[in-house]
C-alpha atoms as a PDB file:
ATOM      1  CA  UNK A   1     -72.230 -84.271 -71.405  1.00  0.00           C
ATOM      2  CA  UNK A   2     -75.438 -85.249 -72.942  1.00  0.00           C
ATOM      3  CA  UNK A   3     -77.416 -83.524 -70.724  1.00  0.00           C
ATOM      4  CA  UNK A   4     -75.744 -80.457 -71.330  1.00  0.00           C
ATOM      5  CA  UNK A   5     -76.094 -79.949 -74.932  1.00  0.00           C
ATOM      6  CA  UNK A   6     -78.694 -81.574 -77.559  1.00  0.00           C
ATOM      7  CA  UNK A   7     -79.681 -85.106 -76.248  1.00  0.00           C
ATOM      8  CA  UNK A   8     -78.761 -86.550 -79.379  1.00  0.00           C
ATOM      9  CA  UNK A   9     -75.472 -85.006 -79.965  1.00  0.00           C
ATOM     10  CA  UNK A  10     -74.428 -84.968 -76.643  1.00  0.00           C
ATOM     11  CA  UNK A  11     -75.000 -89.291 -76.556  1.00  0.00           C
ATOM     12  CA  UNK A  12     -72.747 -89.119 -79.647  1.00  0.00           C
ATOM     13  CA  UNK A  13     -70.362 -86.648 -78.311  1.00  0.00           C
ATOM     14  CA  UNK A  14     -70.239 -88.964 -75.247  1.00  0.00           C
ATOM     15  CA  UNK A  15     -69.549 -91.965 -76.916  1.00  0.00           C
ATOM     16  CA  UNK A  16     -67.053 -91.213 -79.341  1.00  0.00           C
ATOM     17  CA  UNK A  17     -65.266 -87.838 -77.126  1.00  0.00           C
ATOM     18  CA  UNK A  18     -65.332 -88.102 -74.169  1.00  0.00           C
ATOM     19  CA  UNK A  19     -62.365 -90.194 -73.352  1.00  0.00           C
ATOM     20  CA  UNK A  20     -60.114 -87.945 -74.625  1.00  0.00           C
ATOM     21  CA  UNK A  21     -61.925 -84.791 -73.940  1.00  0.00           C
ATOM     22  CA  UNK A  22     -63.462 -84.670 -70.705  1.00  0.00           C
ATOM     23  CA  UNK A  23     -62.445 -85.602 -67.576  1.00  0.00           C
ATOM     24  CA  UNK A  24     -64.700 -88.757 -67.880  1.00  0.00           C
ATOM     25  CA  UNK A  25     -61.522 -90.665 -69.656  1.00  0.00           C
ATOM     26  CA  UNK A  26     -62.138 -94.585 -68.858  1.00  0.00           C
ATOM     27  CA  UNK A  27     -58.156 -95.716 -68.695  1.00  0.00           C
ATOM     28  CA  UNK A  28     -58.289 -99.473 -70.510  1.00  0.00           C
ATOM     29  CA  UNK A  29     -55.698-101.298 -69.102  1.00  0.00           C
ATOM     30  CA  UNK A  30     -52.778-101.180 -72.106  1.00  0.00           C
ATOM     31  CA  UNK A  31     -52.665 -97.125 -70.811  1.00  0.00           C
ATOM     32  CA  UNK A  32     -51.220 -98.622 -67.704  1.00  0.00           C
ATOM     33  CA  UNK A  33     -48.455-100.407 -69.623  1.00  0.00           C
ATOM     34  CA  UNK A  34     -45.317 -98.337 -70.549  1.00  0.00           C
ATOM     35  CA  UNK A  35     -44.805 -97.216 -73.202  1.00  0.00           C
ATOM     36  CA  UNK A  36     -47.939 -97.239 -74.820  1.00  0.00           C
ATOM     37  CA  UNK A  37     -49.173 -95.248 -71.035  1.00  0.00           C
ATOM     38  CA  UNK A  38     -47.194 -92.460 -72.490  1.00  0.00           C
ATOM     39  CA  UNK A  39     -48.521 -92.054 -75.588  1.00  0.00           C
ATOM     40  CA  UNK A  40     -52.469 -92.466 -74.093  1.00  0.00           C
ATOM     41  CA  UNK A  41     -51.685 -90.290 -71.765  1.00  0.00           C
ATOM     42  CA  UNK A  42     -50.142 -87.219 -74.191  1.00  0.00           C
ATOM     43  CA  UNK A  43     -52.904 -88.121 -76.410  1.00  0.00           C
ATOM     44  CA  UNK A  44     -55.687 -87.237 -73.449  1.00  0.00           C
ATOM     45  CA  UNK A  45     -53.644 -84.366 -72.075  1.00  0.00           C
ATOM     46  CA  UNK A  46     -53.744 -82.745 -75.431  1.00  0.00           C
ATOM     47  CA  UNK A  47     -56.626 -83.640 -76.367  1.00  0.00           C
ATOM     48  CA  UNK A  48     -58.641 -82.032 -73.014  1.00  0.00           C
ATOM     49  CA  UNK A  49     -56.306 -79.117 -73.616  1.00  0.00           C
ATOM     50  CA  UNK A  50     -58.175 -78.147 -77.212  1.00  0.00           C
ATOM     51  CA  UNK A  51     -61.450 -79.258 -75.870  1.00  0.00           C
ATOM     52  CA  UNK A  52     -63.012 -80.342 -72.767  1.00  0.00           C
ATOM     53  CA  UNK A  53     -66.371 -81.200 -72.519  1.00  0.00           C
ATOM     54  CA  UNK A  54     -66.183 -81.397 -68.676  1.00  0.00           C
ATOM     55  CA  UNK A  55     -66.446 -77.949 -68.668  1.00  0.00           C
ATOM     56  CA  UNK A  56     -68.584 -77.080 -71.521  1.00  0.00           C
ATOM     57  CA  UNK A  57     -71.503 -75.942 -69.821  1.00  0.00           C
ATOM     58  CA  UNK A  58     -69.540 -73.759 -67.260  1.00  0.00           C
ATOM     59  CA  UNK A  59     -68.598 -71.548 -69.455  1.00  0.00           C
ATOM     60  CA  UNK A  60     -69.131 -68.903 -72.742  1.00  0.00           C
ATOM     61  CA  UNK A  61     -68.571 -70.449 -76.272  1.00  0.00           C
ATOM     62  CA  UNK A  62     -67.319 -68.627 -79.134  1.00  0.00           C
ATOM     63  CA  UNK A  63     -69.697 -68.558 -82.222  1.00  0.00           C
ATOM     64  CA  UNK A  64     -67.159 -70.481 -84.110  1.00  0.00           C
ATOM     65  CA  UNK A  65     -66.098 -73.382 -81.497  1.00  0.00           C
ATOM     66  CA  UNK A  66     -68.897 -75.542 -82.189  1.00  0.00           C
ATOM     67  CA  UNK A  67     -68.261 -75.147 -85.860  1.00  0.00           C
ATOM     68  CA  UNK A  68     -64.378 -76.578 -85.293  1.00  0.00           C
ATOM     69  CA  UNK A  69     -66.101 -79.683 -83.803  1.00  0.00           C
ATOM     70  CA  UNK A  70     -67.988 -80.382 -86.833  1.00  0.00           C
ATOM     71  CA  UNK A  71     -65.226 -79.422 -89.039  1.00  0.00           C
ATOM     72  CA  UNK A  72     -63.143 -82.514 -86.972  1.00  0.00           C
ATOM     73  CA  UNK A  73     -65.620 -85.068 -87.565  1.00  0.00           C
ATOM     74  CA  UNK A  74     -66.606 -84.195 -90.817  1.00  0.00           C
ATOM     75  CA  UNK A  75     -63.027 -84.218 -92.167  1.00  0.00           C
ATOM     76  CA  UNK A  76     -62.375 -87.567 -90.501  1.00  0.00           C
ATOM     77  CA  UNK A  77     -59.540 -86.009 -88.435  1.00  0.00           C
ATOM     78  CA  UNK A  78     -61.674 -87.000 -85.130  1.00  0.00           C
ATOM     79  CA  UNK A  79     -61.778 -89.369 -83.032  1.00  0.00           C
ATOM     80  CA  UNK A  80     -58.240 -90.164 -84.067  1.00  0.00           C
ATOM     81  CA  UNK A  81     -58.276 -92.920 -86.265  1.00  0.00           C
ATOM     82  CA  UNK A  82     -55.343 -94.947 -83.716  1.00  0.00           C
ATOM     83  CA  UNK A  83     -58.305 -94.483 -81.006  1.00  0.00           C
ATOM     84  CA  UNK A  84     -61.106 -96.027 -83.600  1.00  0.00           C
ATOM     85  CA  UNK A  85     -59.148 -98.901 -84.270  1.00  0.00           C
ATOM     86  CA  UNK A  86     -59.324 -99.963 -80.669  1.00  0.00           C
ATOM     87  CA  UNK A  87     -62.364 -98.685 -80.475  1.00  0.00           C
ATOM     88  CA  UNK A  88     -65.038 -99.729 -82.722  1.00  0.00           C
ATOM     89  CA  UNK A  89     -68.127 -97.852 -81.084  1.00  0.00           C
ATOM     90  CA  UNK A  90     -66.245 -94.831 -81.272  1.00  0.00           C
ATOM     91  CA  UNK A  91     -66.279 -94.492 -85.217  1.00  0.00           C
ATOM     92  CA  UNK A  92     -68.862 -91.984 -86.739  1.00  0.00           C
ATOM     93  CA  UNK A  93     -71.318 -92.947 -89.230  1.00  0.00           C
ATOM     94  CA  UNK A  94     -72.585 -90.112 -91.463  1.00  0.00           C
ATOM     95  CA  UNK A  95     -75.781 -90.012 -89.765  1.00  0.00           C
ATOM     96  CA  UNK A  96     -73.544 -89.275 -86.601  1.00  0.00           C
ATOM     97  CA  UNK A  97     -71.858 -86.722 -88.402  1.00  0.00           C
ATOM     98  CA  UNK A  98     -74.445 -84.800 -89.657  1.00  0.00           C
ATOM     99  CA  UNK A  99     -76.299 -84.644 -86.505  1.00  0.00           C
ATOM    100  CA  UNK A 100     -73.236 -83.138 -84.706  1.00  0.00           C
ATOM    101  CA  UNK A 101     -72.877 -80.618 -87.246  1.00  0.00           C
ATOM    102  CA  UNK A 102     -76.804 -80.047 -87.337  1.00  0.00           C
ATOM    103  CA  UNK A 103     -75.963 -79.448 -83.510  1.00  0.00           C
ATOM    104  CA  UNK A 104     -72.959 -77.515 -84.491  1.00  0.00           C
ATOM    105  CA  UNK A 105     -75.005 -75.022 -86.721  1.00  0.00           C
ATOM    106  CA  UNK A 106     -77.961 -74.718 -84.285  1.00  0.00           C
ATOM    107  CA  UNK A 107     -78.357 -71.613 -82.181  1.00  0.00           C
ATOM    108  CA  UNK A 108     -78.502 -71.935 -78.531  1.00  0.00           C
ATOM    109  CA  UNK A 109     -79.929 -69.309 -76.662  1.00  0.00           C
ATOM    110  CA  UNK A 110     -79.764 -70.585 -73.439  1.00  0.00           C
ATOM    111  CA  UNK A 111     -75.701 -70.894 -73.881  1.00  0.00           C
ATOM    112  CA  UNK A 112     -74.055 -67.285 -73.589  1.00  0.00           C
ATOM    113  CA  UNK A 113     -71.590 -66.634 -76.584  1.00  0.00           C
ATOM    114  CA  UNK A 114     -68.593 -64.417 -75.790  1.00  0.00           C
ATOM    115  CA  UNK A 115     -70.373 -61.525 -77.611  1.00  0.00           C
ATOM    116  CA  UNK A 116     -72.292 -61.371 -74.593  1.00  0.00           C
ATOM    117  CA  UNK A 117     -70.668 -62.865 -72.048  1.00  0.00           C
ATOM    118  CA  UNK A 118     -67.445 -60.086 -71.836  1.00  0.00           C
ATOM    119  CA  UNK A 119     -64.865 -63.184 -71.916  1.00  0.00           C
ATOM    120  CA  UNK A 120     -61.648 -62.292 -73.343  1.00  0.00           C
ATOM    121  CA  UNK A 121     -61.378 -62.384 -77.414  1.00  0.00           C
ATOM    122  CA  UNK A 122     -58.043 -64.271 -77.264  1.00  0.00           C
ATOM    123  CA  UNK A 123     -60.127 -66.868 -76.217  1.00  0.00           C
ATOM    124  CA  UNK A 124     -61.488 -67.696 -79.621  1.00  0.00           C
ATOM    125  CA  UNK A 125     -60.399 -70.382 -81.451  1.00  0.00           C
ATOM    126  CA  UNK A 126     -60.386 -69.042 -84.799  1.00  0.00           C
ATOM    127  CA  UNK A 127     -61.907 -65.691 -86.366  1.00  0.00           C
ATOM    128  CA  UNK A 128     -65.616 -66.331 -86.651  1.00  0.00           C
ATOM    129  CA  UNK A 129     -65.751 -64.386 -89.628  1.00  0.00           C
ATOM    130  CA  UNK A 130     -63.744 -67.521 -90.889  1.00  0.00           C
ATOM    131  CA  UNK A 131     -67.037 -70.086 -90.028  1.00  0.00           C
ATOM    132  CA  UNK A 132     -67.452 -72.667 -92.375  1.00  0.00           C
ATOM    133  CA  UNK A 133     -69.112 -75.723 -92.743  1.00  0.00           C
ATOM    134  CA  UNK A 134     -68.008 -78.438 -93.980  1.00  0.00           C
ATOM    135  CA  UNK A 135     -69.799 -81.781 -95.862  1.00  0.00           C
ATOM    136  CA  UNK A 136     -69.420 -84.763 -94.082  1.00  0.00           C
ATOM    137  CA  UNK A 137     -67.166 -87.362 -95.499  1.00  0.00           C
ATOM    138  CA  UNK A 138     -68.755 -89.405 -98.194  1.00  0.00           C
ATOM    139  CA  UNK A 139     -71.320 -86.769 -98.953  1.00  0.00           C
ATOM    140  CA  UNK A 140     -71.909 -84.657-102.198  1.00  0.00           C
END
């Protein structure tokens, strides 16, 4: 995923993501132990159902998905905080925070939006006349 987006986003994205929303998911061994298997597993299937990464570069974005991303990290809603607890490198400092939504707020040229791209409108997340930004956590 790093690779396909800003290096230093992407290694964050990667790290702290990726299990749950790509098809990259490294299965520890409790998700093989019913019934905490179920729950890992609805967590992941859900969770590459909102967003996967895996497919991020394949296709057009809409000018306010990248905005939900920062939105979920800033608000401390992602990574879930059941998923931190197990795993520590997961957790996002501020400095990890700000530079996905410095990422988030960054125009891409090289990445078609759905303005241009003809994909279908019901597509989009949210309005993007509804963009906003949030502060990370812990900021003023």
């Amino acid at each position: 995923m790093a690779a396909m987006i800003d290096p230093q986003a992407g290694a964050i994205l990667d790290r702290s993501c990726q299990d749950c929303h790509s098809t990259n998911t490294r299965w520890p061994w409790y998700s093989r132990v019913a019934p905490v298997s179920w729950i890992v597993s609805r967590d992941v299937s859900r969770g590459r159902a909102k967003l996967d990464f895996s497919q991020w570069a394949g296709r057009p974005h809409s000018d306010n998905e990248r905005m939900e991303i920062c939105d979920a990290v800033s608000d401390g809603s992602m990574p879930l905080r059941a998923y931190t607890v197990l795993h520590r490198s997961a957790r996002l400092s501020p400095q990890d925070v700000s530079l996905i939504c410095d990422w988030a707020t960054a125009r891409d040229e090289s990445v078609p939006s759905l303005k241009t791209s003809g994909a279908n409108p019901a597509d989009i997340l949210t309005s993007p006349n509804n963009v906003r930004r949030s502060k990370p956590k812990g900021s003023q």
